[in-house]
PDB file of N, CA and C in Angstrom:
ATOM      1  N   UNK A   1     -41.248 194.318 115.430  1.00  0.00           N
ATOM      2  CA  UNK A   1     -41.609 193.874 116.757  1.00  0.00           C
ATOM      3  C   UNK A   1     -41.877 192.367 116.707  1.00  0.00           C
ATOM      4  N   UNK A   2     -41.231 191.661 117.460  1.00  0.00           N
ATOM      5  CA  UNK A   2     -41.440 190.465 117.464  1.00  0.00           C
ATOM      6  C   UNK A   2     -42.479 189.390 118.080  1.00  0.00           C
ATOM      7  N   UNK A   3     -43.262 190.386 119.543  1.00  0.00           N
ATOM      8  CA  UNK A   3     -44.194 190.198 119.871  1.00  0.00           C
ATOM      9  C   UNK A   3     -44.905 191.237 120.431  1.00  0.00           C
ATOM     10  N   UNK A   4     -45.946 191.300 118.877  1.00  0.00           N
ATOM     11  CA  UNK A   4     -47.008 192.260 119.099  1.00  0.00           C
ATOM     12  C   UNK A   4     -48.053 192.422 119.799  1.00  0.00           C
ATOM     13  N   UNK A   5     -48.093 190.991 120.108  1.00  0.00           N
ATOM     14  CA  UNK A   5     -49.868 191.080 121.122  1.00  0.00           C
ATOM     15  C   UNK A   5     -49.461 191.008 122.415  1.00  0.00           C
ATOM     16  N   UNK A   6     -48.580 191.174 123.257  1.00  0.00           N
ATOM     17  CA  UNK A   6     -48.216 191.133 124.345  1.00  0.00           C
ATOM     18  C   UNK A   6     -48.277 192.903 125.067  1.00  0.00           C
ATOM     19  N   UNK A   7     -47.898 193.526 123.827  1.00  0.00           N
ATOM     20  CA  UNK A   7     -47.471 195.028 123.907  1.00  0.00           C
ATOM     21  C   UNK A   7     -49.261 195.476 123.978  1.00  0.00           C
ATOM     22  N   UNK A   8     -49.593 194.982 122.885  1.00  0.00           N
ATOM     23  CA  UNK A   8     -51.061 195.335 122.752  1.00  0.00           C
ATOM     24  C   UNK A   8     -52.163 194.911 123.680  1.00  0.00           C
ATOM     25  N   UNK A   9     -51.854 193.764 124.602  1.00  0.00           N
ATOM     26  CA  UNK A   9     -52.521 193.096 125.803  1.00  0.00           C
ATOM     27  C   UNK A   9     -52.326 193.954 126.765  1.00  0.00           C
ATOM     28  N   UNK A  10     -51.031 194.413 127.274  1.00  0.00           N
ATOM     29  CA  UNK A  10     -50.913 194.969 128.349  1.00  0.00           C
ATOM     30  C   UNK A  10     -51.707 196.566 128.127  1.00  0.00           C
ATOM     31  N   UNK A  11     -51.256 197.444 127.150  1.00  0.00           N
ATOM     32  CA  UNK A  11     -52.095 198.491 126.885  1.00  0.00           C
ATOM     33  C   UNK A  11     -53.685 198.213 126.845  1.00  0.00           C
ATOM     34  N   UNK A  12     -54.128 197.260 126.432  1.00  0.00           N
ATOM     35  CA  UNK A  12     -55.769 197.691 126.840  1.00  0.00           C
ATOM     36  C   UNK A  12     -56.166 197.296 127.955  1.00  0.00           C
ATOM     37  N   UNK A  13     -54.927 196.509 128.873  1.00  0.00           N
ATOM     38  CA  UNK A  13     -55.508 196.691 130.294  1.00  0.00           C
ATOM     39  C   UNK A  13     -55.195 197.884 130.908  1.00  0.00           C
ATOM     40  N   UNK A  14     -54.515 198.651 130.198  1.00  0.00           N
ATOM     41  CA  UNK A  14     -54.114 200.195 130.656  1.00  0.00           C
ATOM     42  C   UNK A  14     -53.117 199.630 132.135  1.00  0.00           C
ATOM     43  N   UNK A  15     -51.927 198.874 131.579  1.00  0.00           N
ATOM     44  CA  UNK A  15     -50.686 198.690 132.415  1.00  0.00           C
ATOM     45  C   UNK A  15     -49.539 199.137 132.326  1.00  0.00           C
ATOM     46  N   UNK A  16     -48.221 199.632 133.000  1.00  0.00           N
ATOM     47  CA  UNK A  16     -47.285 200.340 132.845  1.00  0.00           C
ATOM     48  C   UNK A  16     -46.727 199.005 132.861  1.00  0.00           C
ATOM     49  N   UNK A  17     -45.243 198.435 131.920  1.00  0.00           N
ATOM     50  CA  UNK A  17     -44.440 198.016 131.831  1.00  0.00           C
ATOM     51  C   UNK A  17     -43.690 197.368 133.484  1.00  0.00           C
ATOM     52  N   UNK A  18     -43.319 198.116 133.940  1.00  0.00           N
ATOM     53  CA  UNK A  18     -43.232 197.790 135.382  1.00  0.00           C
ATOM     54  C   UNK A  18     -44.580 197.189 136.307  1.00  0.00           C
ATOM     55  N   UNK A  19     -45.483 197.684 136.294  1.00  0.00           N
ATOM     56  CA  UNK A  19     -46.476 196.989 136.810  1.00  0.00           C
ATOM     57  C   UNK A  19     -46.745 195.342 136.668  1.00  0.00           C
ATOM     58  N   UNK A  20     -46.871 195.070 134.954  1.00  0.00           N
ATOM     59  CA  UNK A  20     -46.979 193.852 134.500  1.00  0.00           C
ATOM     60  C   UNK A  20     -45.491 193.292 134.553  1.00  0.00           C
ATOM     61  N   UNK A  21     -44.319 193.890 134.644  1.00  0.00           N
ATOM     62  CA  UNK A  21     -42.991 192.918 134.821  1.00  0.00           C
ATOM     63  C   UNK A  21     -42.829 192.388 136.293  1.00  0.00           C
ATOM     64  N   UNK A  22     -43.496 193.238 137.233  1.00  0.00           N
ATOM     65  CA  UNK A  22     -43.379 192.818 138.679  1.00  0.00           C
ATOM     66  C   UNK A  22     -44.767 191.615 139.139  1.00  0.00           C
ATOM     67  N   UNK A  23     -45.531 191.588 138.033  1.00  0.00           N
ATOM     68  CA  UNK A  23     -46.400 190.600 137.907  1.00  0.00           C
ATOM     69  C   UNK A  23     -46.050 188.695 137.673  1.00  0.00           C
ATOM     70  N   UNK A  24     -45.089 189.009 137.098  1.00  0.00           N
ATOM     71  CA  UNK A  24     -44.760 187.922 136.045  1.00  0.00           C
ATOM     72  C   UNK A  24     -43.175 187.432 136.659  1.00  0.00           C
ATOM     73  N   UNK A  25     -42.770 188.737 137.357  1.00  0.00           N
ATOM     74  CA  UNK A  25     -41.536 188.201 138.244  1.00  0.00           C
ATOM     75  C   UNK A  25     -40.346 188.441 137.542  1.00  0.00           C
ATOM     76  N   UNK A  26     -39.970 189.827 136.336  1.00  0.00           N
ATOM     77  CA  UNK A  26     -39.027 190.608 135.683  1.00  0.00           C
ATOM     78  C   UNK A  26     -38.599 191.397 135.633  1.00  0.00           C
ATOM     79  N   UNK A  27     -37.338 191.905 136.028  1.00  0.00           N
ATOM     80  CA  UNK A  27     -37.585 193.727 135.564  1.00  0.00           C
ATOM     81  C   UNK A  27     -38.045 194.607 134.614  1.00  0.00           C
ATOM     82  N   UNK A  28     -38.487 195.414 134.651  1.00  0.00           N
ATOM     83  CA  UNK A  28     -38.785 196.622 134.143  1.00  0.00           C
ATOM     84  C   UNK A  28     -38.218 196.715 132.438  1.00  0.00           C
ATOM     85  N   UNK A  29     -37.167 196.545 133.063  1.00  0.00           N
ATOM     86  CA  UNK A  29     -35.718 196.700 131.679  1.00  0.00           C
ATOM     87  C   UNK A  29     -35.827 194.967 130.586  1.00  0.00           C
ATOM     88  N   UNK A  30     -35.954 194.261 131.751  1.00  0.00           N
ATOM     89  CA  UNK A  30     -35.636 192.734 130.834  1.00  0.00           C
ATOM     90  C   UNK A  30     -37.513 192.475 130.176  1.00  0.00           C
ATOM     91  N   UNK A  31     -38.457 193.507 130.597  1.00  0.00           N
ATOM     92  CA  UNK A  31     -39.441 192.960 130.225  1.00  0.00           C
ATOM     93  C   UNK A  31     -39.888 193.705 128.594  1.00  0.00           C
ATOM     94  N   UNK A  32     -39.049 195.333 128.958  1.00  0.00           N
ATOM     95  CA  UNK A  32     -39.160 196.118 127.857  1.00  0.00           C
ATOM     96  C   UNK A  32     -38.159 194.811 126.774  1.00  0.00           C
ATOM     97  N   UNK A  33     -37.332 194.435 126.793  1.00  0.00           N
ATOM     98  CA  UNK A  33     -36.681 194.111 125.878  1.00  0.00           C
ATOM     99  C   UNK A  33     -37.295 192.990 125.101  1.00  0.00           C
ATOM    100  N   UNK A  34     -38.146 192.171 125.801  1.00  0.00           N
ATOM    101  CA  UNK A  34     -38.981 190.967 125.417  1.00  0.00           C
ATOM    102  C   UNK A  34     -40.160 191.860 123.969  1.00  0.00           C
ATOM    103  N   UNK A  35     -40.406 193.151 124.802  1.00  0.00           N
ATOM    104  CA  UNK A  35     -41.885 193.751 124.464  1.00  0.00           C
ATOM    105  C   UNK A  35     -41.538 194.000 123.017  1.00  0.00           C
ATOM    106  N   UNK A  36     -40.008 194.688 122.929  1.00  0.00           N
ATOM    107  CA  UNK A  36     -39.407 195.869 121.688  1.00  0.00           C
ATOM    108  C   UNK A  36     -39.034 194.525 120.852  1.00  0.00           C
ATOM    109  N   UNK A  37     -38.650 193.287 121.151  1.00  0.00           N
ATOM    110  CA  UNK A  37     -38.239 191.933 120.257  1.00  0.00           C
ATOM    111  C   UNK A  37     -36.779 192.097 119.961  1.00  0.00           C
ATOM    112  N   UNK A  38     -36.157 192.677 121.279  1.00  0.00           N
ATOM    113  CA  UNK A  38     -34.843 192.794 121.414  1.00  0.00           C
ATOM    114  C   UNK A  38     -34.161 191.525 122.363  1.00  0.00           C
ATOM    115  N   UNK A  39     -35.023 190.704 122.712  1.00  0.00           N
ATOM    116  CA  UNK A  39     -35.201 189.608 123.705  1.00  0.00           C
ATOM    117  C   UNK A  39     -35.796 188.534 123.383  1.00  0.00           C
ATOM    118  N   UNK A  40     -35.594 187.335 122.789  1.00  0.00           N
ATOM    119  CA  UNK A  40     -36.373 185.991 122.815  1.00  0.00           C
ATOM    120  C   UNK A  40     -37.050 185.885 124.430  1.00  0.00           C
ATOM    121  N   UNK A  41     -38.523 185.597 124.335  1.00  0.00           N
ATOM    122  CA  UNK A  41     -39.543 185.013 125.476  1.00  0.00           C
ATOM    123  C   UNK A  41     -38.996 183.886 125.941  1.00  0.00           C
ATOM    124  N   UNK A  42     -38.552 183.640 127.613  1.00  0.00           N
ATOM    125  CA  UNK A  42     -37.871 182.352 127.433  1.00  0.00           C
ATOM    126  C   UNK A  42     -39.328 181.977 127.980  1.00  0.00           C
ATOM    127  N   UNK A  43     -39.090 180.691 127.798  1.00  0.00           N
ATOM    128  CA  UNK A  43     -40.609 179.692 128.324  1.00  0.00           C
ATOM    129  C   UNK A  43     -41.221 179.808 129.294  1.00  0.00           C
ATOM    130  N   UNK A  44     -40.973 180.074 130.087  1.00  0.00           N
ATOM    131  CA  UNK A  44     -41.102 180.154 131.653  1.00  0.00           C
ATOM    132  C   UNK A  44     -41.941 181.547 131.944  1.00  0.00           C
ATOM    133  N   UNK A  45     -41.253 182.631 130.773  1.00  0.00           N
ATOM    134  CA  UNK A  45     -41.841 183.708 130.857  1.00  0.00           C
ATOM    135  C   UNK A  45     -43.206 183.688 129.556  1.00  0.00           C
ATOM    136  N   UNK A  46     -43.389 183.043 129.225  1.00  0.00           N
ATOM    137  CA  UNK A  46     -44.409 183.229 127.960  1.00  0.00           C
ATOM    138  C   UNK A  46     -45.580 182.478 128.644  1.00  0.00           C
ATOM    139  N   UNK A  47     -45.269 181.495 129.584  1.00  0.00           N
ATOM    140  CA  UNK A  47     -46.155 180.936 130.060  1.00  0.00           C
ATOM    141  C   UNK A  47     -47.136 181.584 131.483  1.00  0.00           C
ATOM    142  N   UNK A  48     -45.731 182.311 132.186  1.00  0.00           N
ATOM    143  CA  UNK A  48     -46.576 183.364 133.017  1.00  0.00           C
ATOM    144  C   UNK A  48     -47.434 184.266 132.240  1.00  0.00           C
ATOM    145  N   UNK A  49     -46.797 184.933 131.247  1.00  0.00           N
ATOM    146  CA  UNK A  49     -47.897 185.922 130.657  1.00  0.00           C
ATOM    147  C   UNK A  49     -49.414 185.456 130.372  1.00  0.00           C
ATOM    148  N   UNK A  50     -49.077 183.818 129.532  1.00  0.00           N
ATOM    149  CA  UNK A  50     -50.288 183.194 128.853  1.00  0.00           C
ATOM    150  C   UNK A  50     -51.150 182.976 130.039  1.00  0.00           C
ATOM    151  N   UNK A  51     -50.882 182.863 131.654  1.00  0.00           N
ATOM    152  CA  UNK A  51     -51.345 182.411 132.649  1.00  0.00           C
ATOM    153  C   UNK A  51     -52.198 184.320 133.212  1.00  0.00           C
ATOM    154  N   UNK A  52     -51.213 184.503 133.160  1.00  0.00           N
ATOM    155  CA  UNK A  52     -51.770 186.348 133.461  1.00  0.00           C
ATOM    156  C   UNK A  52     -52.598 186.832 133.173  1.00  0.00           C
ATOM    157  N   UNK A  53     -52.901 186.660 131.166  1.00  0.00           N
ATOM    158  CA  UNK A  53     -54.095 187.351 130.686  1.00  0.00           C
ATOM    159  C   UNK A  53     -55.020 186.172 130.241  1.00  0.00           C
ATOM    160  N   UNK A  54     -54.757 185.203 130.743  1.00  0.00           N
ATOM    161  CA  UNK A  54     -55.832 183.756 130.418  1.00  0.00           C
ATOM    162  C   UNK A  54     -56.312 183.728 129.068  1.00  0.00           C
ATOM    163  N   UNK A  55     -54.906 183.572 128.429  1.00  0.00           N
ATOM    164  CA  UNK A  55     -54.800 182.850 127.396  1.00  0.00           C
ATOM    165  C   UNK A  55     -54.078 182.135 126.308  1.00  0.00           C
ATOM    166  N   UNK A  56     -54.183 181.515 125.313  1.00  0.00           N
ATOM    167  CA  UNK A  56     -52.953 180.723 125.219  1.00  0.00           C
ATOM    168  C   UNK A  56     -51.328 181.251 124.697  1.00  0.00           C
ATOM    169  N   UNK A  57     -50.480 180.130 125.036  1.00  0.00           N
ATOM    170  CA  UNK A  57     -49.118 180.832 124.514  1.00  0.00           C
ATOM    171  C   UNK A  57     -49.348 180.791 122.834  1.00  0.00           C
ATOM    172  N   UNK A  58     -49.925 180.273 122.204  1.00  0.00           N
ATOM    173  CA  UNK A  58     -50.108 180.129 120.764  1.00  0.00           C
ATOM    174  C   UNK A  58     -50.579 181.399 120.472  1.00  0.00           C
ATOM    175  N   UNK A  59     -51.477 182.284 121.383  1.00  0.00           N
ATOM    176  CA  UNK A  59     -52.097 183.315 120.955  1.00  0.00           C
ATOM    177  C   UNK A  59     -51.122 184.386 121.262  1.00  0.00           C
ATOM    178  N   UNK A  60     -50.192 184.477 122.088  1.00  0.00           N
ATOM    179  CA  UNK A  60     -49.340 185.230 122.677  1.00  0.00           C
ATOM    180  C   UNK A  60     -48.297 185.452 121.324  1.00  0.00           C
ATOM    181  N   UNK A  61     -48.453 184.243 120.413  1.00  0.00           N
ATOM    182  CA  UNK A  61     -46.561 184.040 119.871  1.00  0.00           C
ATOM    183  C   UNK A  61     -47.731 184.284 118.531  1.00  0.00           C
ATOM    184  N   UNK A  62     -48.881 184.418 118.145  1.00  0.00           N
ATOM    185  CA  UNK A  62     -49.470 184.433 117.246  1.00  0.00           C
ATOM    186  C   UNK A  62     -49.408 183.158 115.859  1.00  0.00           C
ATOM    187  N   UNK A  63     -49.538 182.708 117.031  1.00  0.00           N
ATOM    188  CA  UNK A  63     -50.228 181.458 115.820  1.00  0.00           C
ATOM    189  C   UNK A  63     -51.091 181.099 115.541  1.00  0.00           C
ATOM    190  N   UNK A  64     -52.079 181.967 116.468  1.00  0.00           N
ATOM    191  CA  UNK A  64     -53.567 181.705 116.180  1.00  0.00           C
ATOM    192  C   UNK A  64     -54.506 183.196 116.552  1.00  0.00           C
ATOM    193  N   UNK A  65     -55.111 182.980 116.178  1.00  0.00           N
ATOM    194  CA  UNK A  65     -56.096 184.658 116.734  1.00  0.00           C
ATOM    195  C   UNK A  65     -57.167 183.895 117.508  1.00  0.00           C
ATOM    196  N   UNK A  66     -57.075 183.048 117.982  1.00  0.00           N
ATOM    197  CA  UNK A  66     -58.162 182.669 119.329  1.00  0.00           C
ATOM    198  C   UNK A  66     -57.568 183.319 120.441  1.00  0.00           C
ATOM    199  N   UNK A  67     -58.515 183.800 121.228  1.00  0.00           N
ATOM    200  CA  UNK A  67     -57.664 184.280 122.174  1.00  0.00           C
ATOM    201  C   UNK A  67     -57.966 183.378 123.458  1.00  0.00           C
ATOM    202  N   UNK A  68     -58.902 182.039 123.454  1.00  0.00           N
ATOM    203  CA  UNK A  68     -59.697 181.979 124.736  1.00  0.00           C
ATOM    204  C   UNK A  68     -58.073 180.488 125.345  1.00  0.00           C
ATOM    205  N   UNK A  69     -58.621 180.690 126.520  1.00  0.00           N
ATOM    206  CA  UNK A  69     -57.476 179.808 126.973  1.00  0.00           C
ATOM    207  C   UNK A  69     -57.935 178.128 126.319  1.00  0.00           C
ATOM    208  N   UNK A  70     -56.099 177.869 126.539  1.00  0.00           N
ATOM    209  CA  UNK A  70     -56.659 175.964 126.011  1.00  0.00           C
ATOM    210  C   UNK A  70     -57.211 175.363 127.061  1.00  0.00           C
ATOM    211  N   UNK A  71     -58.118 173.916 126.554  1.00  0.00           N
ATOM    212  CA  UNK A  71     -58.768 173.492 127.416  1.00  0.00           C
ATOM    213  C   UNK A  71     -57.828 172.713 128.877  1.00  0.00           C
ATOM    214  N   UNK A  72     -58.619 172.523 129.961  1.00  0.00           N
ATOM    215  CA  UNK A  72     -57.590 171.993 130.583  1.00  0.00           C
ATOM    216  C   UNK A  72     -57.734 170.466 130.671  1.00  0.00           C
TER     217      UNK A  72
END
């Protein structure tokens, strides 16, 4: 899996795949493929997510285990 904490973010908000893809402005199908790492995150979409669960894209792509957002 190529991005694990995204899969794992949306489950402890207890979200269905479709719910959070119609959030972020994706289908259903193109969001599963991001989730399974059958899909590179394009930017645009990593940044809605990081904006969604308020916090950073570094924490999203795991480069860091902070989870709190960057400063603004």
């Amino acid at each position: 899996m190529l991005y694990p904490r995204i899969r794992a973010l949306r489950e402890d908000k207890d979200l269905k795949q479709k719910q959070l893809a119609a959030a972020i402005g994706v289908s259903q199908r193109t969001y599963s493929y991001y989730e399974n790492g059958q899909r590179m995150l394009p930017p645009e979409v990593l940044c809605a997510l990081a904006d969604f669960y308020g916090t950073s894209t570094d924490y999203l792509l795991g480069r860091t285990d902070d989870d709190a957002p960057p400063p603004r």
